[in-house]
PDB file of N, CA and C in Angstrom:
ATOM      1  N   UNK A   1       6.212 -23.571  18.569  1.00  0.00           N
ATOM      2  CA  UNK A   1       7.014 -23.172  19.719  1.00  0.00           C
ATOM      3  C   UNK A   1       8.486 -23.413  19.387  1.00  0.00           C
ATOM      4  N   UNK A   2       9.184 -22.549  20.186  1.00  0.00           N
ATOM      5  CA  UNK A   2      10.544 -22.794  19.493  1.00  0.00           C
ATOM      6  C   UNK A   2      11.287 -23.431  20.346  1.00  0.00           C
ATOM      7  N   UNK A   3      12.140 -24.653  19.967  1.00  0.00           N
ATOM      8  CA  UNK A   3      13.006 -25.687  20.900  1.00  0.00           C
ATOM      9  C   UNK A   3      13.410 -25.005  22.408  1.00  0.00           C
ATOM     10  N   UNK A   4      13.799 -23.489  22.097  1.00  0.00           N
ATOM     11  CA  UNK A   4      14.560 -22.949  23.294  1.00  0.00           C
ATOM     12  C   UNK A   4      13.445 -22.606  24.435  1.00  0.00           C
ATOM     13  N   UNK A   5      12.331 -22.516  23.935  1.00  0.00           N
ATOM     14  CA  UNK A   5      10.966 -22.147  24.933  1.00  0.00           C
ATOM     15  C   UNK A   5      10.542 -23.061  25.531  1.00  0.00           C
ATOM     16  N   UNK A   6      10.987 -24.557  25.570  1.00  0.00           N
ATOM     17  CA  UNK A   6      10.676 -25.766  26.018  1.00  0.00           C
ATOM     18  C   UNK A   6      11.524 -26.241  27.190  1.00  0.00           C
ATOM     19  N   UNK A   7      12.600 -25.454  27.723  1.00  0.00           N
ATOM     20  CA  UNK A   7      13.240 -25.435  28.579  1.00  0.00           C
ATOM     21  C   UNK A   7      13.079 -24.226  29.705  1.00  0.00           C
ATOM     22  N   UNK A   8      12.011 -23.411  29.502  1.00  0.00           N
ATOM     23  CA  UNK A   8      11.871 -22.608  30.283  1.00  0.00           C
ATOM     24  C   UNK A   8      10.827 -22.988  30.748  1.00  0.00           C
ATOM     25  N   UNK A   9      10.707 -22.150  32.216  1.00  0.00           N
ATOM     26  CA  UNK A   9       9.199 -22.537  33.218  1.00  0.00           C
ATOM     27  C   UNK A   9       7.510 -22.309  32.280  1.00  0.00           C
ATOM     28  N   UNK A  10       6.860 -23.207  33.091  1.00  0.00           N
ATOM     29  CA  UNK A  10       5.495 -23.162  32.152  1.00  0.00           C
ATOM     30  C   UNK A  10       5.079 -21.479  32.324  1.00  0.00           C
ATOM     31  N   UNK A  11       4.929 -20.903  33.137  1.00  0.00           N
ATOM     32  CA  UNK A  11       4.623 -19.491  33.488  1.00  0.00           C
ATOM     33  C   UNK A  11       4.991 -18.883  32.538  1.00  0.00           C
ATOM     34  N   UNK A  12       6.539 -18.892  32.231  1.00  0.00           N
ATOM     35  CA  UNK A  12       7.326 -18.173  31.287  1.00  0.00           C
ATOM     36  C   UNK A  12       6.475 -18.485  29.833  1.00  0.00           C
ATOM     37  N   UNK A  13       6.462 -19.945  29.513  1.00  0.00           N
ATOM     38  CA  UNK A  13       5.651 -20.619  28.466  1.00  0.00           C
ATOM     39  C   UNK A  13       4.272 -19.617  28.033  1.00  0.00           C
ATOM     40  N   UNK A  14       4.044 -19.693  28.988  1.00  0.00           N
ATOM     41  CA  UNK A  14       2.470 -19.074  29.129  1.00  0.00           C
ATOM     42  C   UNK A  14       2.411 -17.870  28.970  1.00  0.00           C
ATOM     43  N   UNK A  15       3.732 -17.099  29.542  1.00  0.00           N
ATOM     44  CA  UNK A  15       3.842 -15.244  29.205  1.00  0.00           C
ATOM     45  C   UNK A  15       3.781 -15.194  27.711  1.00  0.00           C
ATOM     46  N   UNK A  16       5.005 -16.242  27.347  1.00  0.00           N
ATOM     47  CA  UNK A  16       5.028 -15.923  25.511  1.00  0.00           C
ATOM     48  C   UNK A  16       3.831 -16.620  25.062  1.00  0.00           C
ATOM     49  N   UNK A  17       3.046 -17.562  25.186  1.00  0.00           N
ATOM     50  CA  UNK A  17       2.419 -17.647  24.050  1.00  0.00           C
ATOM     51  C   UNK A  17       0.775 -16.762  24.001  1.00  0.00           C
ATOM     52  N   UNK A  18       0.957 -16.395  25.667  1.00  0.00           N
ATOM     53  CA  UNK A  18      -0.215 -14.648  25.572  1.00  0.00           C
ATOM     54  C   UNK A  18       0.047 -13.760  24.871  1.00  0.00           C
ATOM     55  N   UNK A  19       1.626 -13.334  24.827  1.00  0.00           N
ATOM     56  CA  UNK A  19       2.247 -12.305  24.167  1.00  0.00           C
ATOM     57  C   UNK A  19       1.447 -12.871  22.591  1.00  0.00           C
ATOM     58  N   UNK A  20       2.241 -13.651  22.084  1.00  0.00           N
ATOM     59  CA  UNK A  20       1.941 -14.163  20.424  1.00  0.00           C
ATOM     60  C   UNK A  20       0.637 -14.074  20.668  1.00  0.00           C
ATOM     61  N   UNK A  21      -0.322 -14.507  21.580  1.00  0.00           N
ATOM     62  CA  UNK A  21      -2.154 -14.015  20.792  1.00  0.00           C
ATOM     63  C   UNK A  21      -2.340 -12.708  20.936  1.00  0.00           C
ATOM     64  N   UNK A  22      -1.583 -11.396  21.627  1.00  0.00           N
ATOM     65  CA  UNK A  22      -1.751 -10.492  21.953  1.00  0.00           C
ATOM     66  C   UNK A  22      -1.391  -9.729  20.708  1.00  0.00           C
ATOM     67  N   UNK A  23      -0.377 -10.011  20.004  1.00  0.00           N
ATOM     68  CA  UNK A  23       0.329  -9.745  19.029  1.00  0.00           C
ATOM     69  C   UNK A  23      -0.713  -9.429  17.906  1.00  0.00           C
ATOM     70  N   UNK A  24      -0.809 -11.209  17.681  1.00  0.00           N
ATOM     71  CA  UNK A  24      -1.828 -11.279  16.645  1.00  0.00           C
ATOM     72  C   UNK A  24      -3.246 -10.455  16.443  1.00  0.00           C
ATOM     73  N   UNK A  25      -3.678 -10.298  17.726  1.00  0.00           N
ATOM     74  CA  UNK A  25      -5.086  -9.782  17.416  1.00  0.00           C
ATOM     75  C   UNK A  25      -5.062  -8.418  17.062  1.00  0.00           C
ATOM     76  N   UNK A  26      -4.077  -7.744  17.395  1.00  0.00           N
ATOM     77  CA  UNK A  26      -3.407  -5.952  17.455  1.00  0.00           C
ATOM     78  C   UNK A  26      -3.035  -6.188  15.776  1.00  0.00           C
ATOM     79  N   UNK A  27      -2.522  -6.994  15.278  1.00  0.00           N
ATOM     80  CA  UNK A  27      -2.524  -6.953  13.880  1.00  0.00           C
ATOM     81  C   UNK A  27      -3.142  -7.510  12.850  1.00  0.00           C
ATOM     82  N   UNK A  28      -4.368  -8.580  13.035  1.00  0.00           N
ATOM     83  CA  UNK A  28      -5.205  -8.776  12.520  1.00  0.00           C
ATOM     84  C   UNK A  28      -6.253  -7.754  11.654  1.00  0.00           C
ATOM     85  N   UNK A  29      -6.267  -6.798  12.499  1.00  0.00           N
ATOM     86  CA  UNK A  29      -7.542  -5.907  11.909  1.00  0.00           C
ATOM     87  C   UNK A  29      -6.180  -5.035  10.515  1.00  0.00           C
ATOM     88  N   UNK A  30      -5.200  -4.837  10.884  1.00  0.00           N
ATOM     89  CA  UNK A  30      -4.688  -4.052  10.110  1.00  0.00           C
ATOM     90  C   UNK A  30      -3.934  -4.720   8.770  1.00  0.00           C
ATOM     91  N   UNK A  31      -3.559  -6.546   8.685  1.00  0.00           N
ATOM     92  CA  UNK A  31      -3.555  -7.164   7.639  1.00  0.00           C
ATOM     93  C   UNK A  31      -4.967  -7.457   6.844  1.00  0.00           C
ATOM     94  N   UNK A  32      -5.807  -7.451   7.892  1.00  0.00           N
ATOM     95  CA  UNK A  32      -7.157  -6.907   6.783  1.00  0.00           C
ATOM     96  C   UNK A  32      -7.731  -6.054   6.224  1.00  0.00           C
ATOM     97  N   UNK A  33      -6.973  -4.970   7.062  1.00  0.00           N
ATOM     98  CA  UNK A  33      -7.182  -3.596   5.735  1.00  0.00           C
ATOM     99  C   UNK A  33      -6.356  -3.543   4.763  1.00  0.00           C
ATOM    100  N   UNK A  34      -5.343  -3.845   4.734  1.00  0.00           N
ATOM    101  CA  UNK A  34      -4.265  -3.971   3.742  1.00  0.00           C
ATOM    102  C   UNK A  34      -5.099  -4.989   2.553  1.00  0.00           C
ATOM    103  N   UNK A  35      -5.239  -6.148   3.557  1.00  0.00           N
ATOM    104  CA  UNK A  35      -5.803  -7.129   1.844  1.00  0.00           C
ATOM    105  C   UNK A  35      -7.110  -6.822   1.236  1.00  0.00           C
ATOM    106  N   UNK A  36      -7.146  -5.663   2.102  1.00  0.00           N
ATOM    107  CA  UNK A  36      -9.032  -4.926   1.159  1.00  0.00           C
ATOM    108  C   UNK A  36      -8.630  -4.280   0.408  1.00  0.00           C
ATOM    109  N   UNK A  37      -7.064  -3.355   0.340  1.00  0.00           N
ATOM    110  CA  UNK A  37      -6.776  -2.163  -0.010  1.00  0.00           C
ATOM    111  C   UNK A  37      -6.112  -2.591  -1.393  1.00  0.00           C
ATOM    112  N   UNK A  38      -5.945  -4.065  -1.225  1.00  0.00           N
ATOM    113  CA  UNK A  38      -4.498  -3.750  -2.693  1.00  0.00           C
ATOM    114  C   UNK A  38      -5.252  -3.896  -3.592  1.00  0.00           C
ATOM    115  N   UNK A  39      -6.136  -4.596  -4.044  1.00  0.00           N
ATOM    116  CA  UNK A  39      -7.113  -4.437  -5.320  1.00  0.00           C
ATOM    117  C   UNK A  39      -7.439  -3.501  -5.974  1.00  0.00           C
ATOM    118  N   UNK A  40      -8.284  -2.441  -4.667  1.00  0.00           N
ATOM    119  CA  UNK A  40      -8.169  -0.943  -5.096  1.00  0.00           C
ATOM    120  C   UNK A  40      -6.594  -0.137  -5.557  1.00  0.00           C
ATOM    121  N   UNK A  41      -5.860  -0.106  -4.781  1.00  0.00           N
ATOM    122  CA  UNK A  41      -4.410   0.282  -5.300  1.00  0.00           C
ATOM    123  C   UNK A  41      -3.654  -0.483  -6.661  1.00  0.00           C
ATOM    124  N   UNK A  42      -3.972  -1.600  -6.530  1.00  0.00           N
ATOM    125  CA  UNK A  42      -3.919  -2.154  -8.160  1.00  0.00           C
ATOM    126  C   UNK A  42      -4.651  -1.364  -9.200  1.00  0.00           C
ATOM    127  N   UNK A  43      -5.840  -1.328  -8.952  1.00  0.00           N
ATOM    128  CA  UNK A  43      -6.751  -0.112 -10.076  1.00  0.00           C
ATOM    129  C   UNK A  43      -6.204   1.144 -10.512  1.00  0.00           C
ATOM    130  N   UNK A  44      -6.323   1.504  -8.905  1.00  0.00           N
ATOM    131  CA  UNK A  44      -5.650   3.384  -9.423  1.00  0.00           C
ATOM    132  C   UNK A  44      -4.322   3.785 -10.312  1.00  0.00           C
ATOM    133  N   UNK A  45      -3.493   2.009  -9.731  1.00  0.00           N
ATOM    134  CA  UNK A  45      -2.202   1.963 -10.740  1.00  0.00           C
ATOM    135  C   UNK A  45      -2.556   2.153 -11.696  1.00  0.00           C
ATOM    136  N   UNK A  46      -2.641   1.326 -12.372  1.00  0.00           N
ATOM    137  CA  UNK A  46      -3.031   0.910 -13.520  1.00  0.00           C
ATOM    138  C   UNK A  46      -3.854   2.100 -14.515  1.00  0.00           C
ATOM    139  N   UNK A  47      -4.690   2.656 -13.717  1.00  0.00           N
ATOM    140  CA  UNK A  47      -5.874   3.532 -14.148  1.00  0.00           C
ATOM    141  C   UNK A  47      -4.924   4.993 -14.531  1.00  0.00           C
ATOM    142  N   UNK A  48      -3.889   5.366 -13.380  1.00  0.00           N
ATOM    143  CA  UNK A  48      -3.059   6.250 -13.293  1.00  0.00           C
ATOM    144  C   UNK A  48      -2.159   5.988 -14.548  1.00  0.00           C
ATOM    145  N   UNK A  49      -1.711   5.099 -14.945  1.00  0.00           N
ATOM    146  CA  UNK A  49      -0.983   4.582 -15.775  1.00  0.00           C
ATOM    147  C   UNK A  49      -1.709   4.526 -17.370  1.00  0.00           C
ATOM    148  N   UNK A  50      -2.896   3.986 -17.715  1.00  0.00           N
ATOM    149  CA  UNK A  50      -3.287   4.431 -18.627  1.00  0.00           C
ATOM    150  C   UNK A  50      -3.837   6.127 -18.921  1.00  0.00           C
ATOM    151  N   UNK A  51      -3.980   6.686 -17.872  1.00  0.00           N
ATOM    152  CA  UNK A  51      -3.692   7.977 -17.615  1.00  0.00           C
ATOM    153  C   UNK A  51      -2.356   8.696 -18.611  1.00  0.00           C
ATOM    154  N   UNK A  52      -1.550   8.139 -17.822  1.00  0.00           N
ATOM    155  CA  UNK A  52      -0.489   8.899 -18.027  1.00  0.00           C
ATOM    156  C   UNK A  52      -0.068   8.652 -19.861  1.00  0.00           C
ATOM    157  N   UNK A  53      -0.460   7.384 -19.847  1.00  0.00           N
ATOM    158  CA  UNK A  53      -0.352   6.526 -21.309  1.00  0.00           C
ATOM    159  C   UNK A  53      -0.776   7.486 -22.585  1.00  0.00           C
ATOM    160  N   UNK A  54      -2.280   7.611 -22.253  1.00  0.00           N
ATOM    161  CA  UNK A  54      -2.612   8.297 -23.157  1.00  0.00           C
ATOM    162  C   UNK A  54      -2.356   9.712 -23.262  1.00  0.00           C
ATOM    163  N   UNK A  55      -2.233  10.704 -22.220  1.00  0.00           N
ATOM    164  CA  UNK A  55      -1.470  12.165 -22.246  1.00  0.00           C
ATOM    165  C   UNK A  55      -0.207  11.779 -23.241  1.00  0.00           C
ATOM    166  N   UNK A  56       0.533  11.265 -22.746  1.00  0.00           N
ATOM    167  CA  UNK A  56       2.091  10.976 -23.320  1.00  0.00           C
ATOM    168  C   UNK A  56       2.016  10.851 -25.051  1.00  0.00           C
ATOM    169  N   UNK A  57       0.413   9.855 -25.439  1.00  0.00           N
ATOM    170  CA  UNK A  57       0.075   9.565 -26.802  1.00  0.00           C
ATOM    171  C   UNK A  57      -0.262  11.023 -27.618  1.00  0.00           C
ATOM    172  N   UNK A  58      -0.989  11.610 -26.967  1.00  0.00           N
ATOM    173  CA  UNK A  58      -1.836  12.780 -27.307  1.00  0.00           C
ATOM    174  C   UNK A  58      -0.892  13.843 -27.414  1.00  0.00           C
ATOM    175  N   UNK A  59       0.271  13.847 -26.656  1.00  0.00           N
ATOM    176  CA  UNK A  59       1.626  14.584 -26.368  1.00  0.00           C
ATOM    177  C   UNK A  59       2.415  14.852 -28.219  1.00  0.00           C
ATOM    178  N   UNK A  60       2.985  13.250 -28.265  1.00  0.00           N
ATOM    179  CA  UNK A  60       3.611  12.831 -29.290  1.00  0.00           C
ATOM    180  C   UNK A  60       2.815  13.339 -30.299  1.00  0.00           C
ATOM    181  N   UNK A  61       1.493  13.678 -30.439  1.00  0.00           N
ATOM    182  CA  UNK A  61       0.353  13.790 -31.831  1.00  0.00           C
ATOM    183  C   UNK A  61       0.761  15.240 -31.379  1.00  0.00           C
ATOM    184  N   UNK A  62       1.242  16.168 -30.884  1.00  0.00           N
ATOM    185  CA  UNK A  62       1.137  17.623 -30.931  1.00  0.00           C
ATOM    186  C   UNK A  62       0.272  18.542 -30.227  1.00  0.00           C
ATOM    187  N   UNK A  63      -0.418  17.718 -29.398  1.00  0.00           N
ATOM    188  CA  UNK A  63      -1.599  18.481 -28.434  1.00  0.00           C
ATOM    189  C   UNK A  63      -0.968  19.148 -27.607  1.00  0.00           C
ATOM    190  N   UNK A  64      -0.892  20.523 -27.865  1.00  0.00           N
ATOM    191  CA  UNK A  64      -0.457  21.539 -27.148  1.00  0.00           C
ATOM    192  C   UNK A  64      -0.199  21.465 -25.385  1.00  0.00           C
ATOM    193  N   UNK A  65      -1.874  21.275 -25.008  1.00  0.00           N
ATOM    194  CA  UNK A  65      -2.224  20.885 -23.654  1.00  0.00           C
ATOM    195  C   UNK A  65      -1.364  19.671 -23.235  1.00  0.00           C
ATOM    196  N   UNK A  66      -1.531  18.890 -23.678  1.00  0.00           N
ATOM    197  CA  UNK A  66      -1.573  17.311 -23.285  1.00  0.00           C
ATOM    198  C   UNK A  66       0.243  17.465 -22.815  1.00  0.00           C
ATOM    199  N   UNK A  67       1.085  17.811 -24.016  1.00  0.00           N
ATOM    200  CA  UNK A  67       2.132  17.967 -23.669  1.00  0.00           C
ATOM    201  C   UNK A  67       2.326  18.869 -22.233  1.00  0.00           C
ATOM    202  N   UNK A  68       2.107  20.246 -22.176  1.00  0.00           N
ATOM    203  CA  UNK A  68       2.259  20.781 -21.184  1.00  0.00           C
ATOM    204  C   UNK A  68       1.938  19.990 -19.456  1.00  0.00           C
ATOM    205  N   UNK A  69       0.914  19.152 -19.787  1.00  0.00           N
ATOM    206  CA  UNK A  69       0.214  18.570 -18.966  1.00  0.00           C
ATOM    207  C   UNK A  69       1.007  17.417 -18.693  1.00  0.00           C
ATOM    208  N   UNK A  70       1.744  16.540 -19.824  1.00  0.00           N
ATOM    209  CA  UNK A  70       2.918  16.084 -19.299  1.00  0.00           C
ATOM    210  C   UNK A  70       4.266  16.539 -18.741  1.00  0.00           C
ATOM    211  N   UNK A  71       4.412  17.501 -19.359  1.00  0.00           N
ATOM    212  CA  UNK A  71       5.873  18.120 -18.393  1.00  0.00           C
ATOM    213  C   UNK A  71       5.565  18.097 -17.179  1.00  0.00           C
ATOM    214  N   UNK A  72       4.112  18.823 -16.526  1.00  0.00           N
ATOM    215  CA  UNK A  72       3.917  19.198 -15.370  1.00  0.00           C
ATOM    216  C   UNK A  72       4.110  18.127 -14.501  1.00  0.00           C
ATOM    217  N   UNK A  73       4.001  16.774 -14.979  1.00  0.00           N
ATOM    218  CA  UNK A  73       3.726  15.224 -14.136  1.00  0.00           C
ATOM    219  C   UNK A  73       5.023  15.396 -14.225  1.00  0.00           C
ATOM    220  N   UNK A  74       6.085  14.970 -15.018  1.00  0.00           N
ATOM    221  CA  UNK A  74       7.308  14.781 -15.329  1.00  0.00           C
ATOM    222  C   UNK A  74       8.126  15.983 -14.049  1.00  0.00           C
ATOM    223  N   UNK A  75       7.592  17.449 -14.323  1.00  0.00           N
ATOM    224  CA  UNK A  75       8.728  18.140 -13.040  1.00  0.00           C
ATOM    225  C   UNK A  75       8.449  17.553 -11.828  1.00  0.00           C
ATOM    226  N   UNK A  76       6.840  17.013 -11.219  1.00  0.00           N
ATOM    227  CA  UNK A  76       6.278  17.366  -9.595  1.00  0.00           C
ATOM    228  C   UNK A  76       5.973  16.177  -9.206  1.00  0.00           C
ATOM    229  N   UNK A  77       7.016  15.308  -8.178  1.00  0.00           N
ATOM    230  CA  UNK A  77       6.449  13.984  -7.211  1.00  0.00           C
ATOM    231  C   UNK A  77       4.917  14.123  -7.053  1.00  0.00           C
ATOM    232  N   UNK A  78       3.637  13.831  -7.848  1.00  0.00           N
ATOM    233  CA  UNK A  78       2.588  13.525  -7.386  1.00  0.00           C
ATOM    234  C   UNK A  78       1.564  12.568  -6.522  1.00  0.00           C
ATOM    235  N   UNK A  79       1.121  13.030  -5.352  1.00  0.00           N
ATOM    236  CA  UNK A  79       0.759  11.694  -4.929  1.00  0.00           C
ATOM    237  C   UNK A  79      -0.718  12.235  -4.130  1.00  0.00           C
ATOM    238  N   UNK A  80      -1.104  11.279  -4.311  1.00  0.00           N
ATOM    239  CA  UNK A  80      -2.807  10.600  -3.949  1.00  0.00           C
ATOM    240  C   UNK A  80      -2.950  10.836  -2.053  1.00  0.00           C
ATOM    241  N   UNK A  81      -3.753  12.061  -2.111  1.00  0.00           N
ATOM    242  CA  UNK A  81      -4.260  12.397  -0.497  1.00  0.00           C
ATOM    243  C   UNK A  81      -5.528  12.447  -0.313  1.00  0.00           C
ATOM    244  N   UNK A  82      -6.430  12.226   0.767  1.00  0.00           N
ATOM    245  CA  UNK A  82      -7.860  11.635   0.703  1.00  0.00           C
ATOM    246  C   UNK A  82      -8.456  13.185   0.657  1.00  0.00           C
ATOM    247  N   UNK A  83      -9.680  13.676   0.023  1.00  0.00           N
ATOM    248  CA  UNK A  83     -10.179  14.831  -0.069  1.00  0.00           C
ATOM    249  C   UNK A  83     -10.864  14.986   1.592  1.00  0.00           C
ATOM    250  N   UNK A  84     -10.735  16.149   2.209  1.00  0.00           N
ATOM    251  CA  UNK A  84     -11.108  16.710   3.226  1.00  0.00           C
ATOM    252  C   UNK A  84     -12.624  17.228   2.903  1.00  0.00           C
ATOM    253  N   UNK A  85     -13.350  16.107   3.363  1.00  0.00           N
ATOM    254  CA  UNK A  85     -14.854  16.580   3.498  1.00  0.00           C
ATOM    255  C   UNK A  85     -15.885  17.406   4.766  1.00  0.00           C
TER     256      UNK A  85
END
């Protein structure tokens, strides 16, 4: 509780510290999707990244494709949208 809330009426007391459990529970469910999510988002990094790693390798060796296939990453902001089933 904060020093300045200790001078106000208990009622008042009581509005804020409903508010703060009200708070909390409205964001509970959604800091737990987040801490389910970063593990997976760590992967795809990473996964995306040795991705990109090896195109770039295969690039440098002269693979026709591979290069082209890197420019294409290199011109276009790509990003990850859930498939519509």
């Amino acid at each position: 509780m904060d020093p300045r809330e200790s001078k106000l009426p208990v009622w008042v007391q009581q509005l804020i510290a409903n508010l703060r459990l009200r708070i909390d529970n409205v964001c509970d469910p959604f800091v737990r999707e987040i801490t389910k999510l970063q593990p997976r988002l760590k992967l795809l990094e990473a996964r995306n990244s040795a991705l990109i790693e090896l195109l770039e390798c295969a690039a440098r060796g002269g693979h026709k494709t591979a290069q082209e296939i890197v420019d294409i990453i290199s011109a276009y902001e790509l990003t990850l949208t859930k498939r519509e089933e």
